[in-house]
N, C-alpha and C. Protein backbone atom coordinates (compact mmCIF):
# COMPACT_ATOMS: atom_id res chain seq x y z
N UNK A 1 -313.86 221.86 -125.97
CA UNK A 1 -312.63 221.16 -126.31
C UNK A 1 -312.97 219.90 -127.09
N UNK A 2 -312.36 219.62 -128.39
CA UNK A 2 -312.66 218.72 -128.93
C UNK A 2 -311.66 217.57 -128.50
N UNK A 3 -312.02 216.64 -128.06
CA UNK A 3 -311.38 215.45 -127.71
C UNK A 3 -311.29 214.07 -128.64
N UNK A 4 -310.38 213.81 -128.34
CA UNK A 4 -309.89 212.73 -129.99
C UNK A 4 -310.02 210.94 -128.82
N UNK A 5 -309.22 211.36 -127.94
CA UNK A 5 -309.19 210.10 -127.12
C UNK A 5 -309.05 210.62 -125.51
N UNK A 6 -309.68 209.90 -124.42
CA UNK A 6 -309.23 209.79 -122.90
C UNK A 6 -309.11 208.51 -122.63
N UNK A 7 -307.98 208.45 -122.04
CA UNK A 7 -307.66 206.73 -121.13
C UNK A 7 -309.02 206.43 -120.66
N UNK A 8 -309.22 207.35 -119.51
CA UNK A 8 -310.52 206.99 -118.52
C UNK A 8 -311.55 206.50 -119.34
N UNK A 9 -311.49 206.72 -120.78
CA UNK A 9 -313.09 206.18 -121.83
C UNK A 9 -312.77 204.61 -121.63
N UNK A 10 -311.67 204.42 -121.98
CA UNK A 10 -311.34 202.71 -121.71
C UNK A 10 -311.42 202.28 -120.16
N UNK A 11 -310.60 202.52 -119.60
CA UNK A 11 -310.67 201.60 -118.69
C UNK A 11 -311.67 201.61 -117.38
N UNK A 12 -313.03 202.23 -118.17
CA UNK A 12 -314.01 201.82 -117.28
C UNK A 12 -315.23 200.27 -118.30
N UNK A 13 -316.11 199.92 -117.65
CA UNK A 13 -316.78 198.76 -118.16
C UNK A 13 -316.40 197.56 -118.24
N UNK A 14 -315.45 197.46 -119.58
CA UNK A 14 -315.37 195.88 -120.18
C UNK A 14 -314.26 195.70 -120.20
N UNK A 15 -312.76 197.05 -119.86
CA UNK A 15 -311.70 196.77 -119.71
C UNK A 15 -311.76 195.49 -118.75
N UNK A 16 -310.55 194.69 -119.46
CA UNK A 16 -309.81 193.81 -118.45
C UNK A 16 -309.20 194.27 -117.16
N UNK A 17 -310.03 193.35 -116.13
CA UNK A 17 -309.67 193.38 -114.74
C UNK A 17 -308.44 193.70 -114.71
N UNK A 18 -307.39 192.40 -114.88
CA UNK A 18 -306.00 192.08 -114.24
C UNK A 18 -305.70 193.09 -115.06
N UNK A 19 -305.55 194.01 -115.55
CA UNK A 19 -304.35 195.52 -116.37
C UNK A 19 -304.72 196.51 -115.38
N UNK A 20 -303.53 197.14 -115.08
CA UNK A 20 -303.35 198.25 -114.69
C UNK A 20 -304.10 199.48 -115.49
N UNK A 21 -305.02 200.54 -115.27
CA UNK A 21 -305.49 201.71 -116.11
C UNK A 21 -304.96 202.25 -117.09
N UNK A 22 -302.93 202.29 -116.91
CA UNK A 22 -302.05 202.86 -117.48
C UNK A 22 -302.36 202.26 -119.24
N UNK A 23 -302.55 200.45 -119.12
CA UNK A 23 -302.52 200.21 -120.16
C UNK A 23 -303.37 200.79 -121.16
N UNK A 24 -304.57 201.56 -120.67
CA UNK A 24 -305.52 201.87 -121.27
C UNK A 24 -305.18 203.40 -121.98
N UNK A 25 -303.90 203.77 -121.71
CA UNK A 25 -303.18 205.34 -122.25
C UNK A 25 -302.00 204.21 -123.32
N UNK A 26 -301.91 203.46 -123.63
CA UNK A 26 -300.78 202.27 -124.49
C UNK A 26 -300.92 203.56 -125.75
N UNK A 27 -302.22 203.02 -126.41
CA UNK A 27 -302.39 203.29 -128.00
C UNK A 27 -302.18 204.52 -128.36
N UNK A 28 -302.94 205.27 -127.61
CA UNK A 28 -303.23 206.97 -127.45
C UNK A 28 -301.51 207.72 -127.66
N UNK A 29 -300.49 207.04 -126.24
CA UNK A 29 -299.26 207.47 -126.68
C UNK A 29 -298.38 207.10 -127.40
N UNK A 30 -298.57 205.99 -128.43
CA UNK A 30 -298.14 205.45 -129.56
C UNK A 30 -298.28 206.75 -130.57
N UNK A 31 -299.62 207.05 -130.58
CA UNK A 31 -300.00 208.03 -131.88
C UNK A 31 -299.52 209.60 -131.20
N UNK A 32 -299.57 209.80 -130.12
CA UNK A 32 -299.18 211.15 -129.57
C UNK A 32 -297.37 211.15 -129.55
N UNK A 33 -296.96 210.15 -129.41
CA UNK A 33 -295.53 209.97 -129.75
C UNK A 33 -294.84 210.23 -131.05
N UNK A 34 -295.77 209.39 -132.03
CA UNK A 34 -295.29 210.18 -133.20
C UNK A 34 -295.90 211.47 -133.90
N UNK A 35 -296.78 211.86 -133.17
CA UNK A 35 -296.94 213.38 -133.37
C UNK A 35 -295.58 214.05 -133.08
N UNK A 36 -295.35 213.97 -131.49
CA UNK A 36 -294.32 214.73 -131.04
C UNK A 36 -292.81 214.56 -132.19
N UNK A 37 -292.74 213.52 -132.46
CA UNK A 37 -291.20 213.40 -133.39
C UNK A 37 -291.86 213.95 -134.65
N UNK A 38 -293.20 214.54 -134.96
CA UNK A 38 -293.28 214.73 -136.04
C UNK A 38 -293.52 216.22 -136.19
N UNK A 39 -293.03 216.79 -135.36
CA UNK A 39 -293.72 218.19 -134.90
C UNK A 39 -294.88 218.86 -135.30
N UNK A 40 -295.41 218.06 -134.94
CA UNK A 40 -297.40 218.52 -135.19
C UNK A 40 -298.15 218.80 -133.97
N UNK A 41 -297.03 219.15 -132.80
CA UNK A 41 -297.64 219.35 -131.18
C UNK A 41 -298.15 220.77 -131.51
N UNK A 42 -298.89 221.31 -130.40
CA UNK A 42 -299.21 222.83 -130.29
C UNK A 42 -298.05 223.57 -129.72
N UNK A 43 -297.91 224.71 -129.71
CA UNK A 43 -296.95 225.80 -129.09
C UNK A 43 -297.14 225.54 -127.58
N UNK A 44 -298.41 225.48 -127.26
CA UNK A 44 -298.45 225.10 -125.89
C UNK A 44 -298.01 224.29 -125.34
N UNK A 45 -297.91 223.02 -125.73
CA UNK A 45 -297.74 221.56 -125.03
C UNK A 45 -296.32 221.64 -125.05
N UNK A 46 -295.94 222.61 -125.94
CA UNK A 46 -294.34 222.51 -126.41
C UNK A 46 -293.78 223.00 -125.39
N UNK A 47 -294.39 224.36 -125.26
CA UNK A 47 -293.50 225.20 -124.00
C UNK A 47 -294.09 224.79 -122.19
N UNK A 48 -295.03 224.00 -122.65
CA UNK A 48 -294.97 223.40 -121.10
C UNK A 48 -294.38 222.65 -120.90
N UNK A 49 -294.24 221.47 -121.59
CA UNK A 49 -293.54 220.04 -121.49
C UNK A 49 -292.19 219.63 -122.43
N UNK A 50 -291.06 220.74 -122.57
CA UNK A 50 -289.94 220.68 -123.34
C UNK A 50 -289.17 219.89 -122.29
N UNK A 51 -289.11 219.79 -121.44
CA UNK A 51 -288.17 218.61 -120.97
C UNK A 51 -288.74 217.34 -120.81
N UNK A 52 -290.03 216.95 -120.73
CA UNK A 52 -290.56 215.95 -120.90
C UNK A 52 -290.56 214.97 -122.65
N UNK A 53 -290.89 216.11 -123.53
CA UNK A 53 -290.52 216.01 -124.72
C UNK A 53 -288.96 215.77 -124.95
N UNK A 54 -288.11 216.14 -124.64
CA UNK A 54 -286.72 215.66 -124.77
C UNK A 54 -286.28 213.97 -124.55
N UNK A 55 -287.05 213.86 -123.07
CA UNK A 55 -287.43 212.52 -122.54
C UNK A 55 -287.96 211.49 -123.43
N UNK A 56 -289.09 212.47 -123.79
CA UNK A 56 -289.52 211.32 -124.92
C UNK A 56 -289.10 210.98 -126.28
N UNK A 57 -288.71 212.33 -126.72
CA UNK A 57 -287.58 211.72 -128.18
C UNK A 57 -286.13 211.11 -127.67
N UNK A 58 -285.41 211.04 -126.28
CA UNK A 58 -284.86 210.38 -126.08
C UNK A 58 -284.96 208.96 -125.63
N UNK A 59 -286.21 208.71 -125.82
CA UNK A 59 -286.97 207.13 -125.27
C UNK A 59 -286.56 206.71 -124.19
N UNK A 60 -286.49 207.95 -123.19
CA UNK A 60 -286.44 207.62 -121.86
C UNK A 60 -287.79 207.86 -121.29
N UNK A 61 -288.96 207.86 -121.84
CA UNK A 61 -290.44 208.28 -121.44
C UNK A 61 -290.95 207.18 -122.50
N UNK A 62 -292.30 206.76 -122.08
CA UNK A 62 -293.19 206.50 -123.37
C UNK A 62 -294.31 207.53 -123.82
N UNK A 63 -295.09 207.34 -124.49
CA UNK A 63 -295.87 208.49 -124.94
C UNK A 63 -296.80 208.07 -124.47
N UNK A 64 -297.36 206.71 -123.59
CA UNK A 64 -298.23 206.59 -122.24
C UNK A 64 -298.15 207.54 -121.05
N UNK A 65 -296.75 207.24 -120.69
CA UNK A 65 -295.95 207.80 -119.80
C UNK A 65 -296.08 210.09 -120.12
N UNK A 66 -295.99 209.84 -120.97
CA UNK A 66 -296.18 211.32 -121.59
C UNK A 66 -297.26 211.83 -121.49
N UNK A 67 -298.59 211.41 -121.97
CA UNK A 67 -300.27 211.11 -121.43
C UNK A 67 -300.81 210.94 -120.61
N UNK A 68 -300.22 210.60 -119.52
CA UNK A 68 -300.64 210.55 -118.64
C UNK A 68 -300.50 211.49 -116.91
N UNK A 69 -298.53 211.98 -117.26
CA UNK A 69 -298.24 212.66 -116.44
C UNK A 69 -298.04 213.95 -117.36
N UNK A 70 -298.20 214.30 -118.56
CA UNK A 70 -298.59 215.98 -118.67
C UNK A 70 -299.75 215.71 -119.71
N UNK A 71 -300.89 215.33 -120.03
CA UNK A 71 -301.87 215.50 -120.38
C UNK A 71 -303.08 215.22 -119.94
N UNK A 72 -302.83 214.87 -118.46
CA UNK A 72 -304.28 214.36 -117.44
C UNK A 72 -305.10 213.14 -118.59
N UNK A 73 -303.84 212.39 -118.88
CA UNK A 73 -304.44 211.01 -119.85
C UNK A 73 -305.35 211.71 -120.79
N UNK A 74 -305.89 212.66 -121.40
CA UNK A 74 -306.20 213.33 -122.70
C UNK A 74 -305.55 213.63 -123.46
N UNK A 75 -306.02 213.52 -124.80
CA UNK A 75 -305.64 213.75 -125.88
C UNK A 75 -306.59 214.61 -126.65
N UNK A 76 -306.13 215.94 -126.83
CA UNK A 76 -307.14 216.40 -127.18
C UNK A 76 -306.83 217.52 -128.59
N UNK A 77 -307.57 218.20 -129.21
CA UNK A 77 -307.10 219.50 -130.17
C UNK A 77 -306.01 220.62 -129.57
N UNK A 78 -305.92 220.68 -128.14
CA UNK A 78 -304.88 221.66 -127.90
C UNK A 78 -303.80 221.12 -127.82
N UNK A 79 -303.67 220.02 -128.47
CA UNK A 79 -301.75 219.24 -128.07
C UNK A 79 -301.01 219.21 -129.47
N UNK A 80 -301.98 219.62 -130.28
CA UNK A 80 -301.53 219.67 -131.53
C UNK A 80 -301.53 221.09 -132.49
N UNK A 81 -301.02 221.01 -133.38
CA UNK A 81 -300.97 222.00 -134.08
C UNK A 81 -302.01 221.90 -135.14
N UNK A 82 -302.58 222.87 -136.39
CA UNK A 82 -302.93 222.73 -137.29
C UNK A 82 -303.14 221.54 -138.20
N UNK A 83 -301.75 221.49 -138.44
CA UNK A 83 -301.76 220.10 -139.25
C UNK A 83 -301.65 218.77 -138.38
N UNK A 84 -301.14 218.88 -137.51
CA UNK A 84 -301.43 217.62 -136.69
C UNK A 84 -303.07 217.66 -136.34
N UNK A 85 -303.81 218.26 -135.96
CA UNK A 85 -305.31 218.42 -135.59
C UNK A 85 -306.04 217.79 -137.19
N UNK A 86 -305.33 218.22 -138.13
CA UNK A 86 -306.19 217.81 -139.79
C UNK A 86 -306.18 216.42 -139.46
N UNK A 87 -305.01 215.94 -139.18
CA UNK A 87 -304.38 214.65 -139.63
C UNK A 87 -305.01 213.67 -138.37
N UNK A 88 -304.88 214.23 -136.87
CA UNK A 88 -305.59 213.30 -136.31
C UNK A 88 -307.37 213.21 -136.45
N UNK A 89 -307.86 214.36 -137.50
CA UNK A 89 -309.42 214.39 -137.55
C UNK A 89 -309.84 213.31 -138.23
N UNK A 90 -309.00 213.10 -139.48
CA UNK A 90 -308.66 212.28 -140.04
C UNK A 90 -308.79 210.65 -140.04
N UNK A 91 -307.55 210.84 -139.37
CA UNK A 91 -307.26 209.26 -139.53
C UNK A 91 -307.55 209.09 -137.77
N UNK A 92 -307.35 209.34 -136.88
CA UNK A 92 -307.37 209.05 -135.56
C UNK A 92 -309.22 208.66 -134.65
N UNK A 93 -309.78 209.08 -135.52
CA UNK A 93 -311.37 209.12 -135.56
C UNK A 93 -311.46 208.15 -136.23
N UNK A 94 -312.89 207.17 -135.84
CA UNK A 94 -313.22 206.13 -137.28
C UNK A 94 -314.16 206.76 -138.15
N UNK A 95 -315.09 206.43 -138.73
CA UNK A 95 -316.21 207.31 -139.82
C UNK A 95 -315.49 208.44 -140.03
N UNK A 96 -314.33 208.33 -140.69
CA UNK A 96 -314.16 209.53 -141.46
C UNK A 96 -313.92 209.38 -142.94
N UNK A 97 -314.07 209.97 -143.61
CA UNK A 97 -314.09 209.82 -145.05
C UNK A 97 -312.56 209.50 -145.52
N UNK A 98 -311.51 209.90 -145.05
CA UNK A 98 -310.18 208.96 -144.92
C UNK A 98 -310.06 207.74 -144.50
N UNK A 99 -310.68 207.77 -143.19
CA UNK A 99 -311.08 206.45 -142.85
C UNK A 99 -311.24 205.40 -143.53
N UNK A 100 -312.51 205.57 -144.02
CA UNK A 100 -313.10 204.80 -144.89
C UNK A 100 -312.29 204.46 -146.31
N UNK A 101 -311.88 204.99 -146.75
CA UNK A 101 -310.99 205.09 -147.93
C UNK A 101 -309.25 204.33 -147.63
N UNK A 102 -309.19 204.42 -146.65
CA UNK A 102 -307.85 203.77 -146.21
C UNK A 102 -307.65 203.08 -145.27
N UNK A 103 -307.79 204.13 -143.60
CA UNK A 103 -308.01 203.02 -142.24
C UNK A 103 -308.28 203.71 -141.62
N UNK A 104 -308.77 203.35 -140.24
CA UNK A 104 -308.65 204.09 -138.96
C UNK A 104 -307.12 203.98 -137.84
N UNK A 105 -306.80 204.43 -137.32
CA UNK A 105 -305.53 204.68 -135.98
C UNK A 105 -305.87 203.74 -135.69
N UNK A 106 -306.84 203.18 -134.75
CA UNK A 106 -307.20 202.15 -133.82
C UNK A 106 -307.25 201.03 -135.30
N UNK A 107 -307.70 200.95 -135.85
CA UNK A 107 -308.24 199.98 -136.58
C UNK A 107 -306.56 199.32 -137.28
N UNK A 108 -305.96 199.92 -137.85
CA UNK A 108 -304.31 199.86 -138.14
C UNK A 108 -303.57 199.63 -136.87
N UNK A 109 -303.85 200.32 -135.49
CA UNK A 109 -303.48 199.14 -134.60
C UNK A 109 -303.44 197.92 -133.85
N UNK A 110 -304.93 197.80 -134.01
CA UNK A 110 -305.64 196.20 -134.23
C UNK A 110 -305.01 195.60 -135.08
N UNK A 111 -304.66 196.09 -136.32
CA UNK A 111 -304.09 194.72 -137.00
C UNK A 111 -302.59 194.55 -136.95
N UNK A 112 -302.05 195.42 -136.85
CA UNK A 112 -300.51 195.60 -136.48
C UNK A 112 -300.32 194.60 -135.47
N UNK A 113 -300.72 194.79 -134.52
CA UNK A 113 -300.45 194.02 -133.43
C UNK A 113 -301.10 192.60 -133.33
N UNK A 114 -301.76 192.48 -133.90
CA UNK A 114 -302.69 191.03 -134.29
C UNK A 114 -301.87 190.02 -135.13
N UNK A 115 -301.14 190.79 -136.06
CA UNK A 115 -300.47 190.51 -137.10
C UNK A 115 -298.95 189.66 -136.17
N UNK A 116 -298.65 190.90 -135.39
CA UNK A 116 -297.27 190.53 -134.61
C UNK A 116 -297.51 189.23 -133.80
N UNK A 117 -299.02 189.20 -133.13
CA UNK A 117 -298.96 188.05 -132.43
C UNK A 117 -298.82 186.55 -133.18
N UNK A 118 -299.85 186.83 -134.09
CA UNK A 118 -299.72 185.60 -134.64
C UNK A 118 -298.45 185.01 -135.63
N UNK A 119 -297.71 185.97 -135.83
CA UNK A 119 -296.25 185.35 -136.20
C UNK A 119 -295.27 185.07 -135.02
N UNK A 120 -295.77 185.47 -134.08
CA UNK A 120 -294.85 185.17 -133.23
C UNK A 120 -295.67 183.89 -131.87
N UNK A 121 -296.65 183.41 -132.97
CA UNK A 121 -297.72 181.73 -132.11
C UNK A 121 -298.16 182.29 -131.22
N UNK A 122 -298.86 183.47 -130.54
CA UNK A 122 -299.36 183.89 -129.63
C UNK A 122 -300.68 184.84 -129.99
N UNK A 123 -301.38 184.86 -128.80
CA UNK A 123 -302.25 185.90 -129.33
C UNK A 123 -302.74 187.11 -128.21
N UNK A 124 -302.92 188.18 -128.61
CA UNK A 124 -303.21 189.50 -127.73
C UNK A 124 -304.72 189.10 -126.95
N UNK A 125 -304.71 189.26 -125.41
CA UNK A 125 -306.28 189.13 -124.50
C UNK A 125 -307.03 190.24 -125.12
N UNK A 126 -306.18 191.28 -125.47
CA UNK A 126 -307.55 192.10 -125.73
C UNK A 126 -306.63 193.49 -126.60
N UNK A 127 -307.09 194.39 -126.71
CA UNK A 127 -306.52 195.75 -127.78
C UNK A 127 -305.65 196.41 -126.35
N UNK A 128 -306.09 196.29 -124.94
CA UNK A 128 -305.15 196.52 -124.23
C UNK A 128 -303.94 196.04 -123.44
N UNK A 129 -304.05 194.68 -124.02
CA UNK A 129 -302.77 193.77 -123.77
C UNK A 129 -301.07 194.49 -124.00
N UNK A 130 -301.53 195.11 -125.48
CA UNK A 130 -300.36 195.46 -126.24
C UNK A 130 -299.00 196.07 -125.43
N UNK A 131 -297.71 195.57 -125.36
CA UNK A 131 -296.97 196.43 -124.43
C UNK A 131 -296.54 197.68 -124.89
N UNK A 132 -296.28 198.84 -123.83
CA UNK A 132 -295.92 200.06 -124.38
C UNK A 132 -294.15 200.03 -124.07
N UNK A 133 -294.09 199.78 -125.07
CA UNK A 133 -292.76 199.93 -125.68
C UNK A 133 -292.21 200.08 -126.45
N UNK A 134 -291.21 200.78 -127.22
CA UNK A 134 -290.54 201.90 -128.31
C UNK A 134 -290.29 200.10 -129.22
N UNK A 135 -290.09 199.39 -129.18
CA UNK A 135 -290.06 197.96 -129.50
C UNK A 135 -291.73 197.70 -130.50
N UNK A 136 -292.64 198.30 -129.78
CA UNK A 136 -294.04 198.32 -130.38
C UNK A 136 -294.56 199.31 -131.27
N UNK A 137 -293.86 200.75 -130.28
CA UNK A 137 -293.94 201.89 -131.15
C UNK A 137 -293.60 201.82 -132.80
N UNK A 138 -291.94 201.02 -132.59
CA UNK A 138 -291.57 200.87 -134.18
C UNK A 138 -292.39 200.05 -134.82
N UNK A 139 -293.10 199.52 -134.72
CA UNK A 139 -293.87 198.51 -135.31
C UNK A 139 -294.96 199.34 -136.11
N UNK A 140 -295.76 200.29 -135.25
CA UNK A 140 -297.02 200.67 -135.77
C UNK A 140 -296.06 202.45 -136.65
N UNK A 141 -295.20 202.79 -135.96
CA UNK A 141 -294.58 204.01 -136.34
C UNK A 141 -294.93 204.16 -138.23
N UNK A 142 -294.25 203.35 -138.77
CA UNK A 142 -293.70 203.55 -140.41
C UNK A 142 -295.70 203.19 -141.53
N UNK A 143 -296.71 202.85 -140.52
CA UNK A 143 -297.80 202.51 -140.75
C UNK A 143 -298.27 203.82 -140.73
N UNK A 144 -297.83 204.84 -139.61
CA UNK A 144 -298.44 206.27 -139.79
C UNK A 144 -297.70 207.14 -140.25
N UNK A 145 -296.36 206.42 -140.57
CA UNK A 145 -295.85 207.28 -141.55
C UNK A 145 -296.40 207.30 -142.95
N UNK A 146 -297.19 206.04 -143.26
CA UNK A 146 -297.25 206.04 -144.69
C UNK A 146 -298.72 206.75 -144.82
N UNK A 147 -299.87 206.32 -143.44
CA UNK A 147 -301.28 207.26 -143.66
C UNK A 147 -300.70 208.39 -143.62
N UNK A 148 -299.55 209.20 -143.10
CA UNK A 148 -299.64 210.46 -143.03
C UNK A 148 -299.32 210.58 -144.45
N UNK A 149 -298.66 210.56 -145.50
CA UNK A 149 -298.32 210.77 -146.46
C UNK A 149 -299.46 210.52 -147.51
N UNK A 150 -300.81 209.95 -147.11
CA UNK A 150 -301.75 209.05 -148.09
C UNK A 150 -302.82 210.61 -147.59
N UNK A 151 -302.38 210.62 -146.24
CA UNK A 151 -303.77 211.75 -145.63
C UNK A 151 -303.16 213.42 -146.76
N UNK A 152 -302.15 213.32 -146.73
CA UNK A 152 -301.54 214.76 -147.86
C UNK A 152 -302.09 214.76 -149.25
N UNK A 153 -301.52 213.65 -149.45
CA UNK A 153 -302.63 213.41 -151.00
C UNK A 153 -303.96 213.27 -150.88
N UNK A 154 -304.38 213.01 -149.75
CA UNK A 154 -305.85 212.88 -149.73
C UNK A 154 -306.61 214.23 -149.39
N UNK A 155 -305.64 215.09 -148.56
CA UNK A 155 -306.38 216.86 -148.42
C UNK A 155 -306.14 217.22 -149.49
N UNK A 156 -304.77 217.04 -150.22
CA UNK A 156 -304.36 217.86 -151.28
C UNK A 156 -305.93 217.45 -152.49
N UNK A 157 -306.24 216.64 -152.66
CA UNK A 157 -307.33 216.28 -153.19
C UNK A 157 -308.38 217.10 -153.01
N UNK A 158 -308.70 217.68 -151.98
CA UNK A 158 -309.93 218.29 -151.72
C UNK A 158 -311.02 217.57 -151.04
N UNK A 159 -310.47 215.90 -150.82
CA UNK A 159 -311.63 215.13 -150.20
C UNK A 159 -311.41 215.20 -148.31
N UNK A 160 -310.32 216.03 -148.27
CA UNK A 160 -310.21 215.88 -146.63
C UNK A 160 -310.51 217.29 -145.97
N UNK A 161 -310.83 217.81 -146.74
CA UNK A 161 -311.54 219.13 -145.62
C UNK A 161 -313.23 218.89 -145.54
């Protein structure tokens, strides 16, 4: 199983004490959230978790919340489809040749949120501070809307396979 992200990778070591583990599924269901509104899930995840998925395009779930109680906090190649699997090889990984050429997931949410603090005179304890909330989601959302559209031109190129 190829694995893209697990909570449990964070919140052992250097995670911050005072956070709950949960925070450590924040980022993961940011980007698995807008998979799901973007329909790039697998057939599987679909027909297991269609009422959970309803939940969550009704933003009565977060996509922490989603990660954690139907994906055993993994994120992995079977939650996605084809093109969602290109796109998180992509951009959701760092050292990738998209990567490099544009950004990384994590790395675009480091600054997103870095960005938010300091206009708003404050600053984030750490990459797991960030709150999970559809309030945050929109923030980083229209950022992977635009890599997803940069990652099309960039397969369509021939430099992303």
């Amino acid at each position: 199983m190829a694995k893209y992200d697990d909570a449990s990778w964070h919140y052992g070591g250097e995670y911050p004490e005072n956070l709950p583990d949960e925070n450590a599924a924040t980022h993961i269901g940011m980007f698995l959230t807008w998979c799901i509104n973007n329909d790039l899930i697998s057939e599987e995840l679909a027909e297991d978790s269609t009422d959970e998925i309803q939940l969550l395009k009704r933003r009565e779930m977060t996509g922490a919340e989603f990660l954690i109680g139907m994906c055993d906090e993994k994120f992995s190649h079977y939650d996605l489809n084809d093109v969602g699997n290109g796109f998180a090889q992509a951009y959701y990984n760092d050292d990738t040749a998209f990567g490099k050429k544009f950004n990384s997931f994590t790395n675009d949410y480091s600054e997103t949120f870095d960005r938010k603090a300091e206009e708003n005179d404050f600053e984030y304890e750490s990459f797991y501070h960030v709150e999970d909330t559809y309030e945050n989601y929109d923030l980083i959302k229209p950022l992977i809307d635009q890599r997803f559209e940069e990652w099309k031109e960039f397969r369509d190129t021939g430099y992303g396979l």
